[in-house]
Protein backbone atom coordinates (compact mmCIF):
# COMPACT_ATOMS: atom_id res chain seq x y z
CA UNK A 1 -13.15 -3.18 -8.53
CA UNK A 2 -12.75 -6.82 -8.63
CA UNK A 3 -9.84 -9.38 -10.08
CA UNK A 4 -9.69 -12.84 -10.86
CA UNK A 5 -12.95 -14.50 -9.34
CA UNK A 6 -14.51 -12.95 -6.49
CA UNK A 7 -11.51 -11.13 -5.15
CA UNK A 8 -11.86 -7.86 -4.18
CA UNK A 9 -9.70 -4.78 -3.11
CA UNK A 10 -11.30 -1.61 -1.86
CA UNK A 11 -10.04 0.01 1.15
CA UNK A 12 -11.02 3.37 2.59
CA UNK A 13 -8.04 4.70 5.38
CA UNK A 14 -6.98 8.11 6.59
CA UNK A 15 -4.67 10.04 4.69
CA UNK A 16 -2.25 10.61 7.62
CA UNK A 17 -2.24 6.90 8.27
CA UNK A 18 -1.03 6.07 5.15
CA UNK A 19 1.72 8.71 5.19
CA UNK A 20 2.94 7.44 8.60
CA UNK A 21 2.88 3.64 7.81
CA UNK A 22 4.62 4.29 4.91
CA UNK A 23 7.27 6.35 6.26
CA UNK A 24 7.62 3.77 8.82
CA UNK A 25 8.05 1.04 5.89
CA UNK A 26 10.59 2.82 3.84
CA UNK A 27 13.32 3.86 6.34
CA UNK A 28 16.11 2.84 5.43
CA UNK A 29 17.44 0.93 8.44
CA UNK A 30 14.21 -1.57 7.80
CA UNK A 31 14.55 -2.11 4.11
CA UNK A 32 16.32 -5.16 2.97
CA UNK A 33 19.00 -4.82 1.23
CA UNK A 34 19.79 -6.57 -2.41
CA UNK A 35 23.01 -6.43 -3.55
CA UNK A 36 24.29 -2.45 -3.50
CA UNK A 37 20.75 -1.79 -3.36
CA UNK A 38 17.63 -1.37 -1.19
CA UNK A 39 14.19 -3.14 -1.86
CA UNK A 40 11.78 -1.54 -3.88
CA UNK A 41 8.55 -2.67 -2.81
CA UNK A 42 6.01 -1.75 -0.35
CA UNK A 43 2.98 -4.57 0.36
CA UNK A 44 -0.64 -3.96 1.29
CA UNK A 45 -1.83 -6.74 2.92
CA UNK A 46 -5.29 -7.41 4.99
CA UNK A 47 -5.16 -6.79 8.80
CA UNK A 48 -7.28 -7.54 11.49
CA UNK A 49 -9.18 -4.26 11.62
CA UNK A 50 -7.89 -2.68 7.99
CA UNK A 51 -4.47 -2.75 5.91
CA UNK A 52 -0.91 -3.64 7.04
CA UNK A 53 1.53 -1.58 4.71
CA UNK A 54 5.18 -3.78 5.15
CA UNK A 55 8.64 -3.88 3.86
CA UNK A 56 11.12 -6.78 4.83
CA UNK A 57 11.49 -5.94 8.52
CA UNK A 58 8.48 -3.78 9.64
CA UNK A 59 5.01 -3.19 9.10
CA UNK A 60 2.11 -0.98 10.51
CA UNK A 61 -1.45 -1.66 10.69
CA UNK A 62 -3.56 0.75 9.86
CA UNK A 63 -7.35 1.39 10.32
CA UNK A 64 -9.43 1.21 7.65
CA UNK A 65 -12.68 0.10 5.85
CA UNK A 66 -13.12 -2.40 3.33
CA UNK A 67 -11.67 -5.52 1.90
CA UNK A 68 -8.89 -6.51 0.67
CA UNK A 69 -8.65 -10.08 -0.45
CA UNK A 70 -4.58 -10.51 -0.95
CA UNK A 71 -1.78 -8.95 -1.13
CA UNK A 72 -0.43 -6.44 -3.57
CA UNK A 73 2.93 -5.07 -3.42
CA UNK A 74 3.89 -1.32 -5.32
CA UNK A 75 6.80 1.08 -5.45
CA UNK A 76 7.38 2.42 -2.16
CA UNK A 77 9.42 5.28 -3.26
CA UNK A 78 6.93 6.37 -5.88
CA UNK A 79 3.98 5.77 -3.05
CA UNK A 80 6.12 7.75 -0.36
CA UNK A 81 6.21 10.93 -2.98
CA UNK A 82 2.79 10.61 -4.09
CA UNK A 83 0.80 9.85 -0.41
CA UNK A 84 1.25 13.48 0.60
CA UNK A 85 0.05 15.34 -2.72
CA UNK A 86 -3.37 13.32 -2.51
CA UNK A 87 -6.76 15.17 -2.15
CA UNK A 88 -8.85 14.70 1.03
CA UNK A 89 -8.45 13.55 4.35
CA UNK A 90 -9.27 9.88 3.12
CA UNK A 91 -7.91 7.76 0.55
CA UNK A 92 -9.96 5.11 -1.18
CA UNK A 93 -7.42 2.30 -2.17
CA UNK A 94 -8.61 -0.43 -5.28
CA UNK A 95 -6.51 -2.85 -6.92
CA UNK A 96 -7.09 -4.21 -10.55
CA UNK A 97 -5.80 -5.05 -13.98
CA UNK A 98 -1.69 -4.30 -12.65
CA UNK A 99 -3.23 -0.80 -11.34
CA UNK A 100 -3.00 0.25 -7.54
CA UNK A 101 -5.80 2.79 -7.27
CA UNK A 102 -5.17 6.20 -4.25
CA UNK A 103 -8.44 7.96 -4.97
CA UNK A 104 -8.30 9.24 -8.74
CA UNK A 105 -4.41 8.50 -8.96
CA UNK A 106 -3.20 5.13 -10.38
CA UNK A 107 0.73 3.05 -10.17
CA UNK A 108 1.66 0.17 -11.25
CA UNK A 109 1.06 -2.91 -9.10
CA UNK A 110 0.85 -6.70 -8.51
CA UNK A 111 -0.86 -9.15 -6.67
CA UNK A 112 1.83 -11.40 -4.86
C-alpha cells in the first residue's frame, strides 16, 4: 500500500513479537501520563533490522521484513486486545488512507 508520494508501509513480523513489544509499551509504569489520564497511543516506527513499537518511555525493536517509511502512531489499548485474536504466526502490517492494516483487520491510524 502506498501514501503520499513514494512512501511505503508494509511490514511482515512474528505474531509473538508483536504481542510482547506491545505489552512492553503499554505497562502502565512506562506510559506518560496526561492529566488524570494515561497516553493513548502506541507508535510504529522503522528500526534498524524491522519495527520499533514505543510509548513515551520505552520501546522494543522487533524483527521484521519490509519497509516502513515513517511513523504511524494507533490505539494501544485497542492494538493490545486485538494482537492476540489475529490469525497466523505472522502478521503483515500496511498503513494507508488513516487505516493501520494487521493482516485482514484494520484501526484507525495516523502518520505523525
Amino acid at each position: 500500500m502506498a501514501g503520499v508520494g513514494n512512501a511505503t508501509w508494509n511490514m511482515t513480523i512474528a505474531k509473538r513479537d508483536l504481542i510482547d513489544a506491545i505489552g512492553t509499551a503499554r505497562r502502565r509504569a512506562t506510559l506518560k501520563r496526561k492529566g488524570f489520564e494515561l497516553e493513548k497511543d502506541v507508535i510504529f516506527a522503522a528500526a534498524d533490522e524491522g519495527l520499533s513499537v514505543r510509548s513515551s518511555n520505552a520501546a522494543m525493536d522487533i524483527p521484521g521484513s519490509g519497509s516502513w517509511t515513517s511513523p504511524i502512531a494507533t490505539n494501544g489499548a485497542a492494538l493490545r486486545r486485538l494482537a492476540p485474536a489475529l490469525n497466523g504466526p505472522e502478521i503483515r502490517l500496511s498503513y494507508c488512507d488513516g487505516q493501520l492494516a494487521l493482516n485482514t483487520t484494520r484501526i484507525s491510524a495516523r502518520e505523525l
